[in-house]
Protein backbone atom coordinates (compact mmCIF):
# COMPACT_ATOMS: atom_id res chain seq x y z
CA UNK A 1 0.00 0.00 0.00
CA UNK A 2 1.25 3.40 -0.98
CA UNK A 3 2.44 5.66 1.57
CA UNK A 4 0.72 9.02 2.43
CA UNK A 5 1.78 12.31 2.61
CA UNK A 6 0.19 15.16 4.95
CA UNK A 7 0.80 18.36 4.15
CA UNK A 8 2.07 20.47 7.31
CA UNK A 9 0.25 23.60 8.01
CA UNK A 10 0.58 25.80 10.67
CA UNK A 11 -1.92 28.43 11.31
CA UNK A 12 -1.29 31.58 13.67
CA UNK A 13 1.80 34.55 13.29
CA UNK A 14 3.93 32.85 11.04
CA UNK A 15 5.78 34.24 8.17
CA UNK A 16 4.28 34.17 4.89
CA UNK A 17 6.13 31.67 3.06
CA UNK A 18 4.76 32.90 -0.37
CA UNK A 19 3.72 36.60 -1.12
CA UNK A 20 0.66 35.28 -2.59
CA UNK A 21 -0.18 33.16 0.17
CA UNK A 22 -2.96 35.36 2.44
CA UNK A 23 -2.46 35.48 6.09
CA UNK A 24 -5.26 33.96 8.65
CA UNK A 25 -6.22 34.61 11.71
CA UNK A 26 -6.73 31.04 13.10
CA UNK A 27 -3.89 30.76 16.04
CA UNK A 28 -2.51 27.65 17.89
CA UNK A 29 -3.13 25.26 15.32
CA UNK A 30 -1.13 22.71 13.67
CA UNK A 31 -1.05 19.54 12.09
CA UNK A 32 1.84 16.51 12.28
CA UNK A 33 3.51 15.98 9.23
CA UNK A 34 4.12 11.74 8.70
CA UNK A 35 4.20 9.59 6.23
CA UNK A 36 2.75 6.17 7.35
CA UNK A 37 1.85 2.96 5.65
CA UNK A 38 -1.94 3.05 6.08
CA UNK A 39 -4.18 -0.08 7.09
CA UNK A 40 -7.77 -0.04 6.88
CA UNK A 41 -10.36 -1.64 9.07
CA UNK A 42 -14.18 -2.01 9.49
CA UNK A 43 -15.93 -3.01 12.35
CA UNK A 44 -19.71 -3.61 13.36
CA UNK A 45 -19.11 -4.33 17.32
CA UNK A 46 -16.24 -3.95 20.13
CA UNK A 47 -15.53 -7.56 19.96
CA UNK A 48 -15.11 -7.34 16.44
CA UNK A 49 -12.96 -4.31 16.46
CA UNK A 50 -10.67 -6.54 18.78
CA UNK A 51 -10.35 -9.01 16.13
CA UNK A 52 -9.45 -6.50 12.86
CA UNK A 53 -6.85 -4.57 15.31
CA UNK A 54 -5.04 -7.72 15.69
CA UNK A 55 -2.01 -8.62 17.81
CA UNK A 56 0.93 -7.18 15.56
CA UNK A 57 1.06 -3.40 15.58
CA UNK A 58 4.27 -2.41 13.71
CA UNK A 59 6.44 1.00 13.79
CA UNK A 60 4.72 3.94 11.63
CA UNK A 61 1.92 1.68 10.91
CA UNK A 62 -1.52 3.85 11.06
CA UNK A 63 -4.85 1.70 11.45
CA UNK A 64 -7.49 3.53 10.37
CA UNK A 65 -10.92 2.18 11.34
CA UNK A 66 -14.78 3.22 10.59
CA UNK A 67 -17.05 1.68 12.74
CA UNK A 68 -20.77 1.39 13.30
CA UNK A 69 -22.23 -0.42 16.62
CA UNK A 70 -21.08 -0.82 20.12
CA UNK A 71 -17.78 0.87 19.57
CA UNK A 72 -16.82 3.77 21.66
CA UNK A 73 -13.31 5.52 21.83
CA UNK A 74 -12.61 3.20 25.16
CA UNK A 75 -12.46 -0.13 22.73
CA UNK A 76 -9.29 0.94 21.14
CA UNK A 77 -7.43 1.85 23.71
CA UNK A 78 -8.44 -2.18 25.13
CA UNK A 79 -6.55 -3.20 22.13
CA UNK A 80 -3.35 -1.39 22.56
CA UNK A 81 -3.80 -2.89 26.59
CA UNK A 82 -4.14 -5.95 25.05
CA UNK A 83 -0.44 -6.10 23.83
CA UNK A 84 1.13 -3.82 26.82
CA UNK A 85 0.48 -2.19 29.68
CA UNK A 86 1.04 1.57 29.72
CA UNK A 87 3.65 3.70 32.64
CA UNK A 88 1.58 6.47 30.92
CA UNK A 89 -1.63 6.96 29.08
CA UNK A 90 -3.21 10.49 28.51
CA UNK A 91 -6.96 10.66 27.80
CA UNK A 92 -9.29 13.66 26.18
CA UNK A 93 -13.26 13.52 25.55
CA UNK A 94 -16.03 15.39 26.07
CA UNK A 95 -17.63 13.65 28.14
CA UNK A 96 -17.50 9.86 29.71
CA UNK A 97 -20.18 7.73 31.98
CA UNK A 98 -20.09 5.65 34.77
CA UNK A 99 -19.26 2.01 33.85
CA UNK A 100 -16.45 4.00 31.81
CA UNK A 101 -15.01 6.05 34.82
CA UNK A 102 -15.14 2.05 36.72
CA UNK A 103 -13.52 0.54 33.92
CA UNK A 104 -10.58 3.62 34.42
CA UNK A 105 -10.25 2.93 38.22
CA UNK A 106 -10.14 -1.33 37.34
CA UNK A 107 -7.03 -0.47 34.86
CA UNK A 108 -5.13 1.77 37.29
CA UNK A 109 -5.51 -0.58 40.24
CA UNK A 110 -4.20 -3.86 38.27
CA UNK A 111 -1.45 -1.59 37.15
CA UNK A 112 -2.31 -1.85 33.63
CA UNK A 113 -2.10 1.73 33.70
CA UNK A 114 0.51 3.12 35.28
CA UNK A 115 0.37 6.60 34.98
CA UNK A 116 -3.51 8.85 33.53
CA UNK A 117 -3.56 12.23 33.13
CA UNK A 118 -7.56 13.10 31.49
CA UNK A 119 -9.13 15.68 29.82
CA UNK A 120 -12.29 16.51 30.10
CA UNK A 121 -15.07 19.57 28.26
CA UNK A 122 -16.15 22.39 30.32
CA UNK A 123 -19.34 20.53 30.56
CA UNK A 124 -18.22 17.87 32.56
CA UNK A 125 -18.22 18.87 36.31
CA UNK A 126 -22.12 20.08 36.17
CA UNK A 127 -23.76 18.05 33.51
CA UNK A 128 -22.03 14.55 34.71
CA UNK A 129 -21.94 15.44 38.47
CA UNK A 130 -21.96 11.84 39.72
CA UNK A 131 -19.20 10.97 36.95
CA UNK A 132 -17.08 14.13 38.38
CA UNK A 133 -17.46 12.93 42.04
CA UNK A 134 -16.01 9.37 41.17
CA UNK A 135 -13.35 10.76 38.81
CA UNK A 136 -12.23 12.94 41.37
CA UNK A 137 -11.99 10.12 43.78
CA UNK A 138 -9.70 7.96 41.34
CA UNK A 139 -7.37 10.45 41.67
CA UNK A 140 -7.00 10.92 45.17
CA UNK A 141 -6.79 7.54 45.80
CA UNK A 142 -4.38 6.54 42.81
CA UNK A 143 -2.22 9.48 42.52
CA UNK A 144 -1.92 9.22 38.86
CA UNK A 145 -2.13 12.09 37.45
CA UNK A 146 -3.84 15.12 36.39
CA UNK A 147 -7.59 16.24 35.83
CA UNK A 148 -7.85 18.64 33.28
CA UNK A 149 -11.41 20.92 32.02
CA UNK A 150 -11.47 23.28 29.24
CA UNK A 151 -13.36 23.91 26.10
CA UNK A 152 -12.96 20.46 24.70
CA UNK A 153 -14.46 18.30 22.26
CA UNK A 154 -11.36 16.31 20.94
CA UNK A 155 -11.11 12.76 21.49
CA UNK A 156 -7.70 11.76 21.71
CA UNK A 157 -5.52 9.12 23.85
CA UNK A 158 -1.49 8.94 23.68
CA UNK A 159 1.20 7.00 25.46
CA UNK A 160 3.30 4.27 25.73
CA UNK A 161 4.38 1.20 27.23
CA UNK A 162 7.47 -1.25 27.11
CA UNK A 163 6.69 -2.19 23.51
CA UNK A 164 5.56 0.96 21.57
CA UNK A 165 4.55 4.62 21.98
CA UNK A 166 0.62 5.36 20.63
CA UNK A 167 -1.82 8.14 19.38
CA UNK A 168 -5.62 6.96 18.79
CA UNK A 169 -7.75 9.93 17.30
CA UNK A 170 -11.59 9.50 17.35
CA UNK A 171 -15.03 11.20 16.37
CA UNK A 172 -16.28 8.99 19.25
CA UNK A 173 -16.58 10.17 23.01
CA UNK A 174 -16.15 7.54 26.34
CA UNK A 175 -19.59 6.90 26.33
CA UNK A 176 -21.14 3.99 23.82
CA UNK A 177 -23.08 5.38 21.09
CA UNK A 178 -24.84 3.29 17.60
CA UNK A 179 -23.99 5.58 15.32
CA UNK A 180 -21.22 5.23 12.97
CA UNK A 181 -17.72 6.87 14.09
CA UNK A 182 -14.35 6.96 12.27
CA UNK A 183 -10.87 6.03 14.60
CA UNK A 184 -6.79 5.78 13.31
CA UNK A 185 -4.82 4.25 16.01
CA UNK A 186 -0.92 5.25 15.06
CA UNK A 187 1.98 2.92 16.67
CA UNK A 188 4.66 6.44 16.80
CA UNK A 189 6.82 7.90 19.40
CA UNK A 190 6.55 11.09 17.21
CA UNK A 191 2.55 10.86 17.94
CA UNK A 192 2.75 10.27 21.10
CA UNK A 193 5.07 13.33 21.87
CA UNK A 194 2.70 15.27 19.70
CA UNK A 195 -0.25 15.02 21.74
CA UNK A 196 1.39 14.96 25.03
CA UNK A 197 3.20 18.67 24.04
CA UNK A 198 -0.13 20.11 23.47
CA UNK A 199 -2.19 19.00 26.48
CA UNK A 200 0.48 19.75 28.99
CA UNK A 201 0.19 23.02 27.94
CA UNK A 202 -3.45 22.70 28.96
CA UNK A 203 -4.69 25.51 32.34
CA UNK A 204 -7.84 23.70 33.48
CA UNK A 205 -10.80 25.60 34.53
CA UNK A 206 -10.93 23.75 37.88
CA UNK A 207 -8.34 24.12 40.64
């Protein structure tokens, strides 16, 4: 399979590169440059995404998946778990539910996650109060990390373990949905460190 190219582009105060090229007004925006051999998946169920994943992810390999059932943005980080546990994991959404946040607590209290720090929208706190409470909770009892709220609606998890550094991009919150939703799980250090630049960055709302 051909490789693809992604053109770089940087929005904000740059220099204009061309003369004819018109300056916008869009700030603190970029996009990764890479060049990855790209796999492609379908999947009707979580169980099923499991299986087209597979066991094998490979170096600057991009999976990119389109799925339509029982598959939120949780499922694929169970299949990079399923290969490794993580020392660190970051997590952004919008918004999450229960059985999610328990599923959270189960991984960082087996040690399959060693390290969390999670992102959450401004909504959170008051429209998912019992959610909050319990995510709140994990942390002072685990330690792990770092609760984060501010205008968000990207769905995003990075990390590594032993075997491989990770980036998973999705249209699909923590929460299980049937609609159709498109996901690209990349196996990259340089994703990884991508991500993590940007949301460290991040001043939450919510001391």
């Amino acid at each position: 399979m051909a490789d693809n190219e992604f053109l770089n582009i940087k929005f904000g105060e740059e220099e204009q590169k061309e003369s004819n090229v018109k300056k916008t007004h869009r700030r603190n925006t970029e996009c990764l440059v890479r060049s990855d051999r790209n796999i492609y998946r379908k999947a009707y169920s979580e169980t099923q995404l499991l299986d087209v994943l597979g066991f094998n992810f490979k170096e600057g390999e991009s999976y990119h998946c389109i799925t339509a059932g029982d598959v939120d943005s949780l499922s694929y980080l169970k299949c990079v778990l399923r290969q490794q546990d993580l020392n660190y994991c970051l997590l952004s959404t919008w918004c999450m539910a229960g059985d999610d946040v328990m599923q959270i607590e189960e991984w960082l209290e087996s040690g399959k996650i060693k390290k969390l720090d999670t992102y959450v929208g401004e909504i959170f706190p008051r429209s998912y109060t019992m959610e909050w409470q319990k995510l709140n909770q994990i942390y002072d009892k685990y330690k792990c990390g770092r609760i984060a709220v501010f205008k968000n609606h990207s769905k995003i998890y990075a990390g590594y373990g032993n075997k491989f550094a990770f980036g998973i991009e999705t249209s699909a919150n923590i929460n299980t949905n049937p609609r159709t939703e498109n996901g690209c799980l990349t196996i990259s250090k340089e994703i990884y460190e991508f991500y993590k630049g940007y949301f460290d960055k991040i001043i939450s709302f919510e001391k």
